[in-house]
N, C-alpha and C. Protein backbone atom coordinates (compact mmCIF):
# COMPACT_ATOMS: atom_id res chain seq x y z
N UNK A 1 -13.40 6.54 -2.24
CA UNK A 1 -12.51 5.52 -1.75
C UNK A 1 -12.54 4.32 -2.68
N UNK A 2 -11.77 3.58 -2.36
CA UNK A 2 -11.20 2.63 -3.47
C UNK A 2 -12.87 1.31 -3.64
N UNK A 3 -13.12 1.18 -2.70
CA UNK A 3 -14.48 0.71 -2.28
C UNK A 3 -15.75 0.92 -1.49
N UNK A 4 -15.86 1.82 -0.75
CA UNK A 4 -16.47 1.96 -0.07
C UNK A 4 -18.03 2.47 -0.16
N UNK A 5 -18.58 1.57 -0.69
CA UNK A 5 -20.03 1.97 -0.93
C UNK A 5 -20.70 3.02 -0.10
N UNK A 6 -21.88 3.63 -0.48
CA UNK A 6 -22.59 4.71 0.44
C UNK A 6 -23.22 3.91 1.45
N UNK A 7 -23.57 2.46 1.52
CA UNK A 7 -23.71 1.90 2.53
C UNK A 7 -23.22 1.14 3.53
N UNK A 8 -21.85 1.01 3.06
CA UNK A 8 -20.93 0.49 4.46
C UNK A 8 -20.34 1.74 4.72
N UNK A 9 -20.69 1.15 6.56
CA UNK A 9 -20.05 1.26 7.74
C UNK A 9 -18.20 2.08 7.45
N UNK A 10 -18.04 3.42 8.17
CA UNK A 10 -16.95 3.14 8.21
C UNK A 10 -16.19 2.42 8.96
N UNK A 11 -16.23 1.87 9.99
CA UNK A 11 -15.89 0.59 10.91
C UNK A 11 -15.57 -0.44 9.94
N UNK A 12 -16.35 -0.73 9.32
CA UNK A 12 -16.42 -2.00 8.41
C UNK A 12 -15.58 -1.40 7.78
N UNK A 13 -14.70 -0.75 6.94
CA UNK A 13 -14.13 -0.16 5.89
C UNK A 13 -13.02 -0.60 6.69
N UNK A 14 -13.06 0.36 7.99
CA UNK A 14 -11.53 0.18 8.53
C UNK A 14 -11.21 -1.16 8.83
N UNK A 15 -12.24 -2.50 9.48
CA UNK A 15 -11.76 -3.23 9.42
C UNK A 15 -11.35 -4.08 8.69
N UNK A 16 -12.00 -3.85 7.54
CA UNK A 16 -11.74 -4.88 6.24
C UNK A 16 -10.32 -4.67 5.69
N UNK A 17 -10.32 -3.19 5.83
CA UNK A 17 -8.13 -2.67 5.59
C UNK A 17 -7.59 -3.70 6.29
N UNK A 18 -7.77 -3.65 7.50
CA UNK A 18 -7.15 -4.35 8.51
C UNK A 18 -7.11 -5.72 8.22
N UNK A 19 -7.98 -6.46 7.85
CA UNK A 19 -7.93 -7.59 7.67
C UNK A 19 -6.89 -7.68 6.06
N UNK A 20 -7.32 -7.06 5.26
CA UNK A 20 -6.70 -6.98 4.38
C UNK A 20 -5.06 -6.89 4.23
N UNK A 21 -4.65 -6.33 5.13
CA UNK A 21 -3.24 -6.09 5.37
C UNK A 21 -2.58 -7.26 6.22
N UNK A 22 -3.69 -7.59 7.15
CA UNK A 22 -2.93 -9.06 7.66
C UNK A 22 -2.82 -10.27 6.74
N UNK A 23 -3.92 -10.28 5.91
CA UNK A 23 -3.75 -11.20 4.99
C UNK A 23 -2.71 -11.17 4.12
N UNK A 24 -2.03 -9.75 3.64
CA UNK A 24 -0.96 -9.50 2.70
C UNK A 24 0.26 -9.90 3.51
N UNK A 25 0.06 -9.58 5.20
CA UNK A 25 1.42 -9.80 5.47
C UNK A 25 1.69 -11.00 5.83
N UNK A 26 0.37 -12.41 6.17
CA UNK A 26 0.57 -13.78 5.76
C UNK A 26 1.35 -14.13 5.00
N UNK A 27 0.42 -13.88 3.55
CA UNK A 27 1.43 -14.11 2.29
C UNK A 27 2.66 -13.65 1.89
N UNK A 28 2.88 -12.64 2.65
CA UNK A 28 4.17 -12.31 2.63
C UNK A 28 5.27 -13.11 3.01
N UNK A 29 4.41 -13.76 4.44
CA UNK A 29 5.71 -14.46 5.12
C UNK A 29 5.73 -16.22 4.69
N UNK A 30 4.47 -16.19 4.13
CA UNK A 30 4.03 -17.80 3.44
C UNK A 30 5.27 -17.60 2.46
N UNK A 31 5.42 -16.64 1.64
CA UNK A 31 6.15 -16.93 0.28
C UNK A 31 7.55 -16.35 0.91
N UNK A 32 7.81 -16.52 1.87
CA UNK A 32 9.38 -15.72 2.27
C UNK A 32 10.11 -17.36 2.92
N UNK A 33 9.36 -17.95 3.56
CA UNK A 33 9.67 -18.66 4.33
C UNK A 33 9.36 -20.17 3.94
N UNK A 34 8.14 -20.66 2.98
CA UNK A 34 7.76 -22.04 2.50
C UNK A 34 7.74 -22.36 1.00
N UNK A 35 8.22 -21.23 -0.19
CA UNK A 35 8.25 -21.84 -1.09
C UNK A 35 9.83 -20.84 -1.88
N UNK A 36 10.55 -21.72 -2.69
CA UNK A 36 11.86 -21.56 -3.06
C UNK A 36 11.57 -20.46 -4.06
N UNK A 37 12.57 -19.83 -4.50
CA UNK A 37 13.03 -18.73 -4.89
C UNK A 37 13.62 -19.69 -6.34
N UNK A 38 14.35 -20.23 -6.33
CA UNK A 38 14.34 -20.89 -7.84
C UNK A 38 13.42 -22.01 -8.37
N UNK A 39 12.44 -22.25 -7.98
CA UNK A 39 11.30 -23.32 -8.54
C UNK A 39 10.14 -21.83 -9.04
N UNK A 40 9.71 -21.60 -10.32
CA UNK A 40 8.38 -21.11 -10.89
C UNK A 40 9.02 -19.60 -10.10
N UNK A 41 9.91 -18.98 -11.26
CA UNK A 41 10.61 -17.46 -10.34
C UNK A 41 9.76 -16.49 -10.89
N UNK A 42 8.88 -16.88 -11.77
CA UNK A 42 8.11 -15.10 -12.54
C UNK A 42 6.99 -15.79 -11.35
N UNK A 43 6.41 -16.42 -11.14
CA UNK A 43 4.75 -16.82 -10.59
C UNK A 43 5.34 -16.41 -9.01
N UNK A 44 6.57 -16.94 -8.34
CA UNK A 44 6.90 -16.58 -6.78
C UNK A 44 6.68 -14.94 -7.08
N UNK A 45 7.45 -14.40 -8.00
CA UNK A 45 8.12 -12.92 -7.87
C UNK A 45 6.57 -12.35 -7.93
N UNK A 46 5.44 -12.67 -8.70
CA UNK A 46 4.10 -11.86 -9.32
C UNK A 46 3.55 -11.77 -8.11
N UNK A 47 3.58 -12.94 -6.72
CA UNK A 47 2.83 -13.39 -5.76
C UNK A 47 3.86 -12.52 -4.78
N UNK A 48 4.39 -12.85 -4.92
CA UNK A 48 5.34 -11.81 -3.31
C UNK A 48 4.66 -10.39 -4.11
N UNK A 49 5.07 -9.97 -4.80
CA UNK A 49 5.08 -8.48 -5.30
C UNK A 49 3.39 -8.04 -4.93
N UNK A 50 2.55 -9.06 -5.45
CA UNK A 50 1.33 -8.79 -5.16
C UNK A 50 0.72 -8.91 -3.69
N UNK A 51 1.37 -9.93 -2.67
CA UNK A 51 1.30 -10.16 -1.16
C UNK A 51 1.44 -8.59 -0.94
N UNK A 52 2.66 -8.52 -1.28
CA UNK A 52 3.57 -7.27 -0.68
C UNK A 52 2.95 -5.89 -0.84
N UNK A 53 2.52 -5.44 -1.78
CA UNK A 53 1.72 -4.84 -2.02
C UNK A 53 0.10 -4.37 -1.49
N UNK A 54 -0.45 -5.21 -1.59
CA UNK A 54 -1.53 -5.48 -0.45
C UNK A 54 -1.51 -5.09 1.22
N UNK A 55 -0.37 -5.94 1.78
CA UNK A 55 -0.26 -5.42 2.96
C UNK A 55 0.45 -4.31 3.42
N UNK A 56 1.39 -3.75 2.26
CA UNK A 56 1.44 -2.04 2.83
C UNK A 56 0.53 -1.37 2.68
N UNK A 57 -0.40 -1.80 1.87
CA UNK A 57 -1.40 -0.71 1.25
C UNK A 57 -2.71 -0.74 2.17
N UNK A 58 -2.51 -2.17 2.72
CA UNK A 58 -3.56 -2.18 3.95
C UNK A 58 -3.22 -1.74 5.51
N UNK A 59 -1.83 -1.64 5.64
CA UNK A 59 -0.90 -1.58 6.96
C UNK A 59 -0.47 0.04 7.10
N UNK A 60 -0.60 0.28 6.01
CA UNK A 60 0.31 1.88 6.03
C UNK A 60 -1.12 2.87 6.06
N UNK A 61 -2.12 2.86 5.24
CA UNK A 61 -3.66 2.90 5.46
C UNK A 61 -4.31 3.06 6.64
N UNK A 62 -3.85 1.75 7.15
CA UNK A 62 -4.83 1.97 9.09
C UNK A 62 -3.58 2.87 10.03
N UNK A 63 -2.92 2.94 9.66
CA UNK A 63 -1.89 3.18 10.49
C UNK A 63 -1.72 5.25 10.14
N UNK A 64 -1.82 5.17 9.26
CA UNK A 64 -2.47 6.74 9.16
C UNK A 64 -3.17 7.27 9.21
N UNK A 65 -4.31 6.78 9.11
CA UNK A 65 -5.80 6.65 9.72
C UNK A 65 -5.84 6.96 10.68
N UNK A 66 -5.22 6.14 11.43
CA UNK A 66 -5.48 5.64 13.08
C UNK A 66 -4.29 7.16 14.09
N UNK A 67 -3.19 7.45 13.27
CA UNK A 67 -2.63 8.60 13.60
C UNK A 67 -2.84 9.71 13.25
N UNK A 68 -3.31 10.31 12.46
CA UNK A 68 -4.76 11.36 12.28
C UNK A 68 -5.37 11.21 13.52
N UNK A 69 -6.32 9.98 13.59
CA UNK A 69 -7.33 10.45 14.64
C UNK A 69 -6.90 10.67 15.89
N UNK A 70 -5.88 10.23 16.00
CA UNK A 70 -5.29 10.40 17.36
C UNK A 70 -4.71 11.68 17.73
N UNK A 71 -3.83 12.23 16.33
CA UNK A 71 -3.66 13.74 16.62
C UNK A 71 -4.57 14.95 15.90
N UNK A 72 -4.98 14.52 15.19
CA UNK A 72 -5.59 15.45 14.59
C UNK A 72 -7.37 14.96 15.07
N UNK A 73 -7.97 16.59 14.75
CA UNK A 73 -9.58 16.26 15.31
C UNK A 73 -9.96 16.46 13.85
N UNK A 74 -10.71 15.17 13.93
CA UNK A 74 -11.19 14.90 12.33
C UNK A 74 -12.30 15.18 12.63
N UNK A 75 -12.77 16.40 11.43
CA UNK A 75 -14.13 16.77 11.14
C UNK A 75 -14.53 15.71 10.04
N UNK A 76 -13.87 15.61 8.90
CA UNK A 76 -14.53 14.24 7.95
C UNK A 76 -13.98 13.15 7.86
N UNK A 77 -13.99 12.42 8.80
CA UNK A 77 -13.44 10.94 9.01
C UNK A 77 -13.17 10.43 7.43
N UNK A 78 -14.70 10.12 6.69
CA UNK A 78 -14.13 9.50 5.55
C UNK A 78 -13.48 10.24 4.16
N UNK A 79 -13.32 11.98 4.44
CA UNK A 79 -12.34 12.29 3.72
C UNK A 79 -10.44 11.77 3.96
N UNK A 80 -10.28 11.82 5.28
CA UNK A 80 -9.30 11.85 6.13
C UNK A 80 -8.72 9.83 5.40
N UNK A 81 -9.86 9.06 5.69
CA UNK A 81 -9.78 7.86 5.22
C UNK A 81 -9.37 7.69 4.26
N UNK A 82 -9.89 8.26 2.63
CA UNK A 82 -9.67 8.30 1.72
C UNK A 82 -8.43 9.20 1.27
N UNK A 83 -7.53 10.12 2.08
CA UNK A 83 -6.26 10.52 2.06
C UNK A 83 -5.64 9.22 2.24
N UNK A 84 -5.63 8.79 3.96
CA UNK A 84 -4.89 7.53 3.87
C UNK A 84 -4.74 6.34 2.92
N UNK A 85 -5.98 6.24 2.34
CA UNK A 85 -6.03 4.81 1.11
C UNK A 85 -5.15 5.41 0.09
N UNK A 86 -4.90 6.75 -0.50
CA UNK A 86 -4.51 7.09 -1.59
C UNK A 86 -3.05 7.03 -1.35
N UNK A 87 -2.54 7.60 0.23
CA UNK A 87 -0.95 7.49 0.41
C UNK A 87 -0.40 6.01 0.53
N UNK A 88 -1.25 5.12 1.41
CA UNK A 88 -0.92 4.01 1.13
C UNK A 88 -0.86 3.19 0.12
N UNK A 89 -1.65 3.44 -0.91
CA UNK A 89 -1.81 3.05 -2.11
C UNK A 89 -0.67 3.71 -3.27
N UNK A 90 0.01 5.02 -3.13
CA UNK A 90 0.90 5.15 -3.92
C UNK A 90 2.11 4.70 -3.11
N UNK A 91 2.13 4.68 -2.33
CA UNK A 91 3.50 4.22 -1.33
C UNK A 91 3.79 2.96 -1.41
N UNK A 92 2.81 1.93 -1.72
CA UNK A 92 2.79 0.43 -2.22
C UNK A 92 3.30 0.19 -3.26
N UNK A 93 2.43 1.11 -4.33
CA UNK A 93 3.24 1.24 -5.62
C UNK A 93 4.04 1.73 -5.68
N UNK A 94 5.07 2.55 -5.24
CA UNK A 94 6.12 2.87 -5.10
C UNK A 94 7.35 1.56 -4.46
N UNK A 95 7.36 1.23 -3.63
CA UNK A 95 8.08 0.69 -3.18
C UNK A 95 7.81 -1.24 -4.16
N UNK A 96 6.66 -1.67 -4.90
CA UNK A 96 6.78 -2.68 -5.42
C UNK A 96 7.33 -2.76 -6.58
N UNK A 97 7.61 -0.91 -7.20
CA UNK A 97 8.12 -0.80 -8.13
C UNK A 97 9.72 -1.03 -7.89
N UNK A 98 9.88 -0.29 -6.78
CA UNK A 98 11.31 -0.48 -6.61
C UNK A 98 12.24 -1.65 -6.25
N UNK A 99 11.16 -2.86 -5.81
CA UNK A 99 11.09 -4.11 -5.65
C UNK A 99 11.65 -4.55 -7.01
N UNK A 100 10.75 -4.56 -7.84
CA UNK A 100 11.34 -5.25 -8.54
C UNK A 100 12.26 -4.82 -9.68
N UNK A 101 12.34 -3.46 -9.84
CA UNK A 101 13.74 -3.06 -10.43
C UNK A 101 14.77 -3.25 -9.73
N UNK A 102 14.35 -3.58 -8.48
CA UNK A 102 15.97 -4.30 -7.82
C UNK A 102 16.39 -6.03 -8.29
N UNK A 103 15.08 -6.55 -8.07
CA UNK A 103 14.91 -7.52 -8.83
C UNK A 103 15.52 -7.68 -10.59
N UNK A 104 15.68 -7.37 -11.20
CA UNK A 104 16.04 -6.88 -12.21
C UNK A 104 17.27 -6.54 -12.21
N UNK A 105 17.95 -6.00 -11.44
CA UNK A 105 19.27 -5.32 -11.52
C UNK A 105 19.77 -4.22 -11.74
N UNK A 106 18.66 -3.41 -12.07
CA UNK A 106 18.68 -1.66 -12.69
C UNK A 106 18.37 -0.91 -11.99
N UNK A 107 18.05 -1.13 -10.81
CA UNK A 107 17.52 0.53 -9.57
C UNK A 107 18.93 0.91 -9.81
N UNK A 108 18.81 2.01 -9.73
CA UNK A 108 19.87 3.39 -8.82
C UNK A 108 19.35 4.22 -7.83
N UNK A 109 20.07 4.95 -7.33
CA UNK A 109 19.25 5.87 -6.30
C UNK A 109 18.44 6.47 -6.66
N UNK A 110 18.72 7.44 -8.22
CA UNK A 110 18.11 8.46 -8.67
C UNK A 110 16.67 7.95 -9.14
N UNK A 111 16.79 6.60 -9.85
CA UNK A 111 15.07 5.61 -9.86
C UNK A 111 14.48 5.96 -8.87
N UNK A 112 15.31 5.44 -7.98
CA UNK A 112 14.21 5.36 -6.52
C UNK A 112 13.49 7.20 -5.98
N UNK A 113 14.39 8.11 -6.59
CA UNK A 113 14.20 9.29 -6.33
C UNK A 113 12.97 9.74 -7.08
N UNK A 114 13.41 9.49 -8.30
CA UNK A 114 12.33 9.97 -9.40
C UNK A 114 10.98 9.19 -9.35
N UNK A 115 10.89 7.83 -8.75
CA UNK A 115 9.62 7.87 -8.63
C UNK A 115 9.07 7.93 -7.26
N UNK A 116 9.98 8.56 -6.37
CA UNK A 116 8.97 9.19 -5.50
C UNK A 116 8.57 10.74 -5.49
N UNK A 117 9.45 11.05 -6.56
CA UNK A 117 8.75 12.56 -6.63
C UNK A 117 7.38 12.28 -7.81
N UNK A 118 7.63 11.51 -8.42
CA UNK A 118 6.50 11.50 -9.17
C UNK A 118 4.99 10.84 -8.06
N UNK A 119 5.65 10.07 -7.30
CA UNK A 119 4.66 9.83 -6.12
C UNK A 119 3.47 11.41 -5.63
N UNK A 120 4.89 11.90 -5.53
CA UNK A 120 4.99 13.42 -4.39
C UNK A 120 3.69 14.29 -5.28
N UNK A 121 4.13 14.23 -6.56
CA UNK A 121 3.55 15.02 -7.28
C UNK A 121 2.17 14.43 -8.00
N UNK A 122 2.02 13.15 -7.97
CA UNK A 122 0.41 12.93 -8.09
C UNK A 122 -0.16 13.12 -6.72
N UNK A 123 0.24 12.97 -5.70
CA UNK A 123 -0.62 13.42 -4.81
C UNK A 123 -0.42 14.93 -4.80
N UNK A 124 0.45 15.81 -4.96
CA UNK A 124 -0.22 17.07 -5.12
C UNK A 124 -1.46 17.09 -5.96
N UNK A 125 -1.06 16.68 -6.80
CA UNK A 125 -2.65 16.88 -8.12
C UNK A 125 -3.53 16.44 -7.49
N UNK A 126 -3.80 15.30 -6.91
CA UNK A 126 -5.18 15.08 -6.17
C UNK A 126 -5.38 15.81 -4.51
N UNK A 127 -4.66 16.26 -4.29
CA UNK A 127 -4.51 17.44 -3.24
C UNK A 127 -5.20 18.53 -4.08
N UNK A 128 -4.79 19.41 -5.01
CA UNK A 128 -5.25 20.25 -5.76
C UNK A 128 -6.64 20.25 -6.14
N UNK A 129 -6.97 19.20 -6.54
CA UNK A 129 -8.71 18.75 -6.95
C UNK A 129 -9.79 19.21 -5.83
């Protein structure tokens, strides 16, 4: 897992996601709602993108986690965990990518296609491993 030492808690793991994702979606709404869009536009855009990022990756994480355990009977909790960090974690990057090639002016559909198959297909490879 992205952190998770051999001595923390998985509790602690999950809650620190958790906290982690509320904090992203603070900043999310700090920089949506209290500072302008044309004053310092590369430093707003680096900070939303990076807010934004964070709290899917912490929100989408517990939230698959947490639906696993609910339907599925998890024999290795912190394998099961470390699925979720990895989908949430390319799904973040996915979508901050597409952020800001919209930003930019150059998405098309087929962008948005191609890098979620390339999504699709690094997690096969680490599926495969």
């Amino acid at each position: 897992m992205i952190f998770l030492n051999k001595s923390m808690n998985l509790s602690i793991y999950i809650t620190l996601l958790n906290f982690i994702g509320i904090l992203g979606w603070i900043g999310v709404l700090f920089l949506v709602f209290f500072l302008s869009p044309y004053n310092n536009i590369q430093q707003n855009l680096t900070l939303f993108l990076f807010s934004f990022f964070i709290a899917v990756w912490g929100s989408y994480s517990t939230l698959e986690y947490s639906l696993r355990k609910k339907i599925l009977n998890l024999t290795n909790p912190k394998s099961q965990l470390k699925d979720a960090s990895r989908h949430g974690l390319l799904l973040a990057l996915v979508l901050c990518i597409i952020l800001f090639l919209q930003y930019l002016r150059v998405l098309t559909w087929w962008d948005a296609g191609l890098l979620s198959l390339i999504a699709i297909s690094t997690e096969l490879y680490f599926k495969g491993k």
